[in-house]
Every structure is written in C-alpha cells, then in structure tokens.
Protein backbone atom coordinates (compact mmCIF):
# COMPACT_ATOMS: atom_id res chain seq x y z
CA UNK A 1 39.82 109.83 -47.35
CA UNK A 2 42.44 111.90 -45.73
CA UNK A 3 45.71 110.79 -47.55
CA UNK A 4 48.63 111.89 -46.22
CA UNK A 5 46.94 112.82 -42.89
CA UNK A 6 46.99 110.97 -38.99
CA UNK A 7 44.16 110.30 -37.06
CA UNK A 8 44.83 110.45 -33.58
CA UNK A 9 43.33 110.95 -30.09
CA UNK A 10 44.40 114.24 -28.35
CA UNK A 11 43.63 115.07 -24.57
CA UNK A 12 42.79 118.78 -24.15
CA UNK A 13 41.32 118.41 -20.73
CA UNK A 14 40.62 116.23 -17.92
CA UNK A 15 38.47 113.50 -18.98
CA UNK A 16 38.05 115.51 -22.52
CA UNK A 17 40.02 113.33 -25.64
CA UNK A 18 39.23 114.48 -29.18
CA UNK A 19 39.61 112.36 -32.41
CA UNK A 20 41.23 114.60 -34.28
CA UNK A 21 42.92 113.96 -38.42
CA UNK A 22 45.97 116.09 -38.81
CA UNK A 23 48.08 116.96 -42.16
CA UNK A 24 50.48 119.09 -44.02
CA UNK A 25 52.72 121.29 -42.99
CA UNK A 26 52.95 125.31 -42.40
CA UNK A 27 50.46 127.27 -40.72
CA UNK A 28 48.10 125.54 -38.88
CA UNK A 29 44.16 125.82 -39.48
CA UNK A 30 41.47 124.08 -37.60
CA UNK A 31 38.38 122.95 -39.36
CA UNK A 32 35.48 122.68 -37.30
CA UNK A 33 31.89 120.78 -38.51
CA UNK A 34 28.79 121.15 -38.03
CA UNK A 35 26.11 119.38 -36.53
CA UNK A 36 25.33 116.36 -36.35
CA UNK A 37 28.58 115.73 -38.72
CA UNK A 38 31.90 114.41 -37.65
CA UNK A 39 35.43 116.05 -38.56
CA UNK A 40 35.10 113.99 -41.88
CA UNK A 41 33.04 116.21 -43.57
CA UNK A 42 35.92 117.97 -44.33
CA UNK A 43 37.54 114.94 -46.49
CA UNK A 44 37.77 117.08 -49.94
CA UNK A 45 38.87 120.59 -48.17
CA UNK A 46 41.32 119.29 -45.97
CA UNK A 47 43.70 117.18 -48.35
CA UNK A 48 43.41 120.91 -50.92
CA UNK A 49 44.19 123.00 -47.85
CA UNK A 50 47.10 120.77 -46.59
CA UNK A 51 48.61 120.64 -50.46
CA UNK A 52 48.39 124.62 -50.63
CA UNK A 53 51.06 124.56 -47.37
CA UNK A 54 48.79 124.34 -44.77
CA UNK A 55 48.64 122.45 -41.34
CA UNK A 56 45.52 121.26 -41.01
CA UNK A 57 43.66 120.26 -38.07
CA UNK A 58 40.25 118.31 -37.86
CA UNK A 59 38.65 117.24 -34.96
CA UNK A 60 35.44 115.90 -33.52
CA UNK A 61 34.06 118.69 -31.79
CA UNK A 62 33.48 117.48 -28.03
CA UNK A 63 30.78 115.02 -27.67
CA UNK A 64 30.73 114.69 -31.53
CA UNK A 65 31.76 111.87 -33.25
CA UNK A 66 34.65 109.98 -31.39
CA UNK A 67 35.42 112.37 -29.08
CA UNK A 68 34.91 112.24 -25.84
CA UNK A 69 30.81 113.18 -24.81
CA UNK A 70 31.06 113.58 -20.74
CA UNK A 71 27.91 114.04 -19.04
CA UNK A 72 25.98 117.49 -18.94
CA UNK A 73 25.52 119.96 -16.20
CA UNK A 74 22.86 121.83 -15.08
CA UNK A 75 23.90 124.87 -16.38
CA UNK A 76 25.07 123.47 -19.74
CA UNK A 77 28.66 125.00 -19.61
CA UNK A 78 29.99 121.67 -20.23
CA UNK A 79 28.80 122.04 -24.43
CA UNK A 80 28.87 125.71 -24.24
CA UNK A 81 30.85 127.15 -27.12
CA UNK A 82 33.41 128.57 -24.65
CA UNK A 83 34.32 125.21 -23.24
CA UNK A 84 34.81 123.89 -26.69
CA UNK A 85 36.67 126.76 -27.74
CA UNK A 86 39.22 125.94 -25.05
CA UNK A 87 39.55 122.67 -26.50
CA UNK A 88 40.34 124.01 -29.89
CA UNK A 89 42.99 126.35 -28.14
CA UNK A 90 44.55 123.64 -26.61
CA UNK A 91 44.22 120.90 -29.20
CA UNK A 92 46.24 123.41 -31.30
CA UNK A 93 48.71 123.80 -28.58
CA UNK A 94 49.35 120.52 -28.26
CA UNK A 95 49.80 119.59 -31.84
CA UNK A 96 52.63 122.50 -31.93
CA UNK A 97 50.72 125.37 -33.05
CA UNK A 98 50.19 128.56 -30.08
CA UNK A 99 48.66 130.53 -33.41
CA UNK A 100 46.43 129.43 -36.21
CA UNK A 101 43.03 130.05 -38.61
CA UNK A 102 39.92 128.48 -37.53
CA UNK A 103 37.06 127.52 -39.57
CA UNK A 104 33.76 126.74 -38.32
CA UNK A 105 30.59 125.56 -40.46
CA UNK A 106 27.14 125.46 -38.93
CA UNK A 107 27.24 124.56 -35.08
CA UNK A 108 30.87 124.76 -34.87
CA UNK A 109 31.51 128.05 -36.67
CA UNK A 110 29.85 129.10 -33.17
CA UNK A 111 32.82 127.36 -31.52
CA UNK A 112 34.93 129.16 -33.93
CA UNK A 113 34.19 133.07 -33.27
CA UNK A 114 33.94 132.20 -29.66
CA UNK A 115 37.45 130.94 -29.94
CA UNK A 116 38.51 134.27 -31.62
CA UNK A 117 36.51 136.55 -29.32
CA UNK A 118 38.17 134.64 -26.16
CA UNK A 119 41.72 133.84 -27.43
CA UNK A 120 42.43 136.39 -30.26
CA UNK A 121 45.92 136.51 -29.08
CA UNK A 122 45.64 133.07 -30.80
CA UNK A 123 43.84 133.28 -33.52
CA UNK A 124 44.75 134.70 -36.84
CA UNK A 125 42.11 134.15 -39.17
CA UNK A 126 38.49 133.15 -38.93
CA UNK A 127 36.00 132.00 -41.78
CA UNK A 128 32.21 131.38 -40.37
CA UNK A 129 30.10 129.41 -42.85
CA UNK A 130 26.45 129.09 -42.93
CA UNK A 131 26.08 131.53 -39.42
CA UNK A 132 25.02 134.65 -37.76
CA UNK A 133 25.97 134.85 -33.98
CA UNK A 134 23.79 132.76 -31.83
CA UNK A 135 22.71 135.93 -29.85
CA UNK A 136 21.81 137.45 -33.68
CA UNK A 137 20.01 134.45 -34.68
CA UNK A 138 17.83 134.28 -31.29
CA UNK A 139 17.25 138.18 -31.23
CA UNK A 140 15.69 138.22 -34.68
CA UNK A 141 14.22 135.21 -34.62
CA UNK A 142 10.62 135.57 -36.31
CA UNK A 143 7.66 133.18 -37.11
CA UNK A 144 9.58 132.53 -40.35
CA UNK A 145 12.96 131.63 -38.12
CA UNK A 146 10.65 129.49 -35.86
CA UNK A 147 9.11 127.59 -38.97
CA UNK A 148 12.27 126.72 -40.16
CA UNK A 149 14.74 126.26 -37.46
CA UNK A 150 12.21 124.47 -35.12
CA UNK A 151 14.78 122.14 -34.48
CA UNK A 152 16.76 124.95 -32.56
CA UNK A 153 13.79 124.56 -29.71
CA UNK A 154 12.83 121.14 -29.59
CA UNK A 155 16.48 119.89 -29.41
CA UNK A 156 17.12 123.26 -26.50
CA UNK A 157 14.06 123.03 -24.56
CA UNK A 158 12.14 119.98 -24.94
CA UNK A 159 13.28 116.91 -22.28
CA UNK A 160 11.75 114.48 -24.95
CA UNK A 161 14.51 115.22 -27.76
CA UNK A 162 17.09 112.43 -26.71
CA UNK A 163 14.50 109.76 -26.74
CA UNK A 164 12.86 111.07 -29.61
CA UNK A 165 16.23 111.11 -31.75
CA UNK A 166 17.39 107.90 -30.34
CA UNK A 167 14.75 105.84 -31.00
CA UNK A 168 15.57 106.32 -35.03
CA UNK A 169 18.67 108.51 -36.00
CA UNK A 170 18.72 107.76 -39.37
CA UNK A 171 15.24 108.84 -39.72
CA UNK A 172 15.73 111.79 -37.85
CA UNK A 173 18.78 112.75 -39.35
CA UNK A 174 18.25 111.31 -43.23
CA UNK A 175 21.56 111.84 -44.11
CA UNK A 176 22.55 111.27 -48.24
CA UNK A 177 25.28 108.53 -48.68
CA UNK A 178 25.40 109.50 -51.58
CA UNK A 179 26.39 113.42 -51.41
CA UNK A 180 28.12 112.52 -48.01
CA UNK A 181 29.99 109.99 -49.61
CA UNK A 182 30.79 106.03 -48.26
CA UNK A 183 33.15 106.59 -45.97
CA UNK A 184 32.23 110.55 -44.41
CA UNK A 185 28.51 108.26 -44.12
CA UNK A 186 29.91 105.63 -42.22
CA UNK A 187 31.74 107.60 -39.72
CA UNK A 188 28.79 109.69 -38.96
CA UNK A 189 26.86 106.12 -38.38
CA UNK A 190 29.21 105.00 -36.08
CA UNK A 191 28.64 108.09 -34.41
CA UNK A 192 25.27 108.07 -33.99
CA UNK A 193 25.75 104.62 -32.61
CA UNK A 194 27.54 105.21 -29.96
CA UNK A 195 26.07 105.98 -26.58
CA UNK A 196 26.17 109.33 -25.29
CA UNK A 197 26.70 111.47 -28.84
CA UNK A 198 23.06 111.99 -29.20
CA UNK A 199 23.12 113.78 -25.49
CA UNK A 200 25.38 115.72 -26.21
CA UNK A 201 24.67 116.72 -29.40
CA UNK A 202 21.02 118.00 -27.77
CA UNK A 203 23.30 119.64 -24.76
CA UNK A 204 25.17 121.54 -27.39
CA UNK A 205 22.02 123.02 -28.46
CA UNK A 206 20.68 123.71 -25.02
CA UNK A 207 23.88 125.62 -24.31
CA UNK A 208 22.86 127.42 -27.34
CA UNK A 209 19.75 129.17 -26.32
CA UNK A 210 21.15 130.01 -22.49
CA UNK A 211 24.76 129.66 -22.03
CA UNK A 212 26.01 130.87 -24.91
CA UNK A 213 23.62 133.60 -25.53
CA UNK A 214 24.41 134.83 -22.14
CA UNK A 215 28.27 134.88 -23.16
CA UNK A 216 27.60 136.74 -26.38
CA UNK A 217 25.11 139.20 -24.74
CA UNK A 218 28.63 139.59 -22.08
CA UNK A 219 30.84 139.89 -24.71
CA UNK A 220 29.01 142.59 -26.59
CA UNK A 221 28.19 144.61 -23.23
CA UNK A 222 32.13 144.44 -22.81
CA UNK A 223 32.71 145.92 -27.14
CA UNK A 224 34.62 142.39 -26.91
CA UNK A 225 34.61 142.44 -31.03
CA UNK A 226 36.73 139.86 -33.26
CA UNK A 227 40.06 141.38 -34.27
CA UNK A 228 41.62 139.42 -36.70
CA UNK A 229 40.82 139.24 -40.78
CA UNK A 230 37.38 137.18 -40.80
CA UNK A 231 35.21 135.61 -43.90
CA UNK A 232 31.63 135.20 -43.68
CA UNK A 233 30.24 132.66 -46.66
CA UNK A 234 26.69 131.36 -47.20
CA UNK A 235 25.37 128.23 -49.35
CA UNK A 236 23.51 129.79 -51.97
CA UNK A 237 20.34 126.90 -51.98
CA UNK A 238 20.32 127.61 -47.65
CA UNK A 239 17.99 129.99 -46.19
CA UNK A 240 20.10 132.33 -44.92
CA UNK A 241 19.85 135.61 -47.45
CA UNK A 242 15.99 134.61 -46.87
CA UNK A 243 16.46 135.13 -43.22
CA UNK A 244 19.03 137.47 -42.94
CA UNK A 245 19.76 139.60 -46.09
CA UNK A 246 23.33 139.79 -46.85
CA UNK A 247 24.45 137.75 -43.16
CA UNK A 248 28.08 139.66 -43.80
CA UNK A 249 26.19 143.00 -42.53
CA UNK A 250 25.26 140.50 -39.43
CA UNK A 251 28.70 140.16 -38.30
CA UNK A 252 30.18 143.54 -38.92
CA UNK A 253 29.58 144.94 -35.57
CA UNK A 254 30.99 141.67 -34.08
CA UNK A 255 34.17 142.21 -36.42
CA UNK A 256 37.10 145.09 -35.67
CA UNK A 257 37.99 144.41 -39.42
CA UNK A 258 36.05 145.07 -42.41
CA UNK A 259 34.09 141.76 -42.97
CA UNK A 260 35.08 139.66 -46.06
CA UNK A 261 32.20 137.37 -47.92
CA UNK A 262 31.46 134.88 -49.98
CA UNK A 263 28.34 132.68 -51.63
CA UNK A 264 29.17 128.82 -52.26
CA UNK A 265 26.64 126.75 -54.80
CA UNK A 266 25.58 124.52 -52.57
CA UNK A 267 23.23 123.91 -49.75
CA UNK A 268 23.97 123.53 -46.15
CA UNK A 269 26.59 120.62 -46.03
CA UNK A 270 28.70 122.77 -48.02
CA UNK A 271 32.01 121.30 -47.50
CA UNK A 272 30.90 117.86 -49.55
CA UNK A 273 28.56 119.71 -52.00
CA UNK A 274 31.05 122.00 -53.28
CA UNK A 275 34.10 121.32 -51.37
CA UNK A 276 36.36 122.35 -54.10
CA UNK A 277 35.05 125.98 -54.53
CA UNK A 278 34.96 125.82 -50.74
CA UNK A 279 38.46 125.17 -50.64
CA UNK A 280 39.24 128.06 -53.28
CA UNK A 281 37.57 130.75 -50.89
CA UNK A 282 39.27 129.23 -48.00
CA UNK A 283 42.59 129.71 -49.29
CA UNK A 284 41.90 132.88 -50.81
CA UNK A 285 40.71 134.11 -47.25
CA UNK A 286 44.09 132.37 -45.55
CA UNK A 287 46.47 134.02 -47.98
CA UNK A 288 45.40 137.52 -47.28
C-alpha cells in the first residue's frame, strides 16, 4: 500500500501525535476516514490523487488508529469535531502546507466541514462523503433514522458501549478482509487492539450528539456558512437518498457556494469499494 508515500508521527498538540502517510507533491489535500477505519482506507485514492500532482495527507484521526487516544472529559470537547479540526489545521501546517482541500468520509467528513467552517482562511476545497451535518442528521432524525443508525445512541448515550464493543470487536465491527483488503484489514486490527481506541472511538460519538451539535446549532445562529467550492457525494447501495432525498439540498444552506454532487457505486466504505471512480470525482472536484 502507499508507494511512494511516508508514514510518520506528527505532534499537533500537547500530548496529541497523529500517524499520519504523506505523498506527492503540489497542493496539499487531507483525507480524512471514517469510523471505525484507520487513514488506510484511503490506500487506492491516495497513490491516484498524489500521481495527478497532489500532496496528499492521511492521518489517523485522533484517538483512531495509531494516533494518539488521550482520555475524555466530561464535556466531550476532547473528540469534538472542533478539536480534531485543529489537528488537521495544524498537521497541515506542519507538513508545509498553511492552505489545502480536505476530504472527509463518514465520521470524519464531520471533522472536515468543521475544519472549513472554523479555518476557511485555510481551506480551499471540501468534498463530504456519505454525510449531512450532524445538527441535520439529529434534527430530522425519525423512527426510520433511529432503526437504522441505532448505533448513533448506544455508542453516545449508553455507559455500557465500551465494554460491550470490547469484549468482541471483530464481532461488533465484522469488517470484510476481503473488500478491505490484507493489509487496510490488518491495520484496522491492530487498532482495535490497542487500548484506549475503542474509548475514544465511543467519545467521538458522544461529542456527536452534544458537543458538536451545540457548535453547529452556534455556527448557524452566527450565518457561519462554508465558503469555499464544496462536493457532496453519496454511495449509491447506502441509505442516504432513503433518508435524506438528494443530501446535496442538505448542505446548501451550510454552503456560500452552489453545492457540487456526486453518486459513487458502492456502499458505505466507499473509498475501497470503488476507490477508483472515487478518485475520478475527487480530482474532478480539486481541479475546479
């Protein structure tokens, strides 16, 4: 995976290190997964991004992965997306790069449009897969929402979801070796292995449903609105057209710009089931 590219370990705060992959050259774009995957879900877009002249930047969001997973506070700002947004902004910095695109799938495309919304000085493009805002999603959540993103309250409210999770990740989790592929499978093991990740990969959620809801419900009292070019895509074989319509119409109040969309064949993990027409849209967006 990842030829061509470094892995290194990047401080962006005190006690904060991300495990972060870096290649190419150009302008820089940071790639941020989902949950409960590590930055090596990205291993097919990354290596087509960096050949098309691109800096690319992945790292393990905080507490994901390798990176560093400090202990939570009581009011969750320690996994809110703002905190990791700051990380992005200065993981960036500190690789060279005071502007670039950010990408954000799933969890982190939350990360992603709160880095925008709080540093658009900084950021010049921004692509959210598989997402509505969190405020959006909790607002119009419905008995169908609550049937199929359970998960959203069990892993935000309930104070048995650590032990519940830890007691069998794999068959929490059931992740596909064989769509993730060997080595994108292995990493997330190790990550799941490693004390502390499952934590804070529940804290990230319980920021969800209070910390970061309350900065989105700020942000929108304020007109704070995302001002550079943005791409919304969907998996087609994902629920979100079920739940949401056309989610592009979602994020146009949250967007200065006239929203840009997309529709990749794939389900959720779309950046290893179709990471080459992933890539295509990517770079299509980026080039605009």
């Amino acid at each position: 995976m990842f030829a061509g590219f470094e892995l290194r370990t990047v401080c962006v705060a005190p006690g904060i290190d991300l495990r972060v992959r870096v290649g190419g050259s150009g302008p820089a774009v940071v790639l941020l997964h989902g949950h409960p995957r590590t930055h090596t879900t990205w291993h097919v877009v990354a290596p087509r991004l960096a050949a098309a002249g691109r800096t690319v930047i992945c790292p393990d969001l905080r507490g994901y992965g390798q990176s560093s997973a400090p202990p939570d506070d009581a009011d969750h700002t320690t996994y809110c997306d703002r905190s990791m947004a700051a990380d992005t902004v200065a993981l960036a910095a500190a690789l060279g790069h005071e502007r670039f695109a950010v990408v954000g799938h799933d969890r982190g495309s939350y990360v992603a449009y709160r880095t925008a919304l709080d540093h658009p000085e900084r950021v010049t493009r921004l692509a959210a897969l598989d997402s509505v805002p969190v405020l959006e999603a909790l607002e119009r959540a419905d008995a169908c929402f609550a049937e199929a993103w359970w998960h959203w309250f069990f892993l935000g409210a309930s104070p048995h979801a650590e032990r519940v999770i830890s007691a069998d990740p794999l068959a929490w989790y059931r992740p596909d070796p064989q769509a993730m592929g060997p080595e994108n499978y292995a990493d997330l093991l190790r990550a799941l292995e490693r004390p502390g990740t499952v934590h804070a990969m529940v804290a990230d959620y319980r920021a969800g449903l209070r910390t970061d809801r309350r900065h989105d419900e700020e942000a929108r009292a304020a007109g704070l609105l995302v001002e550079c070019p943005t791409l919304v895509a969907w998996s087609r074989h994902d629920d979100m057209e079920e739940l949401y319509g056309d989610p592009a119409r979602v994020w146009e109040s949250w967007c200065r710009l006239p929203v840009r969309s997309a529709v990749i064949d794939s389900g959720h993990h779309m950046a290893e089931e179709a990471g080459d027409q992933l890539a295509d849209v990517l770079l299509d967006h980026l080039r605009r």
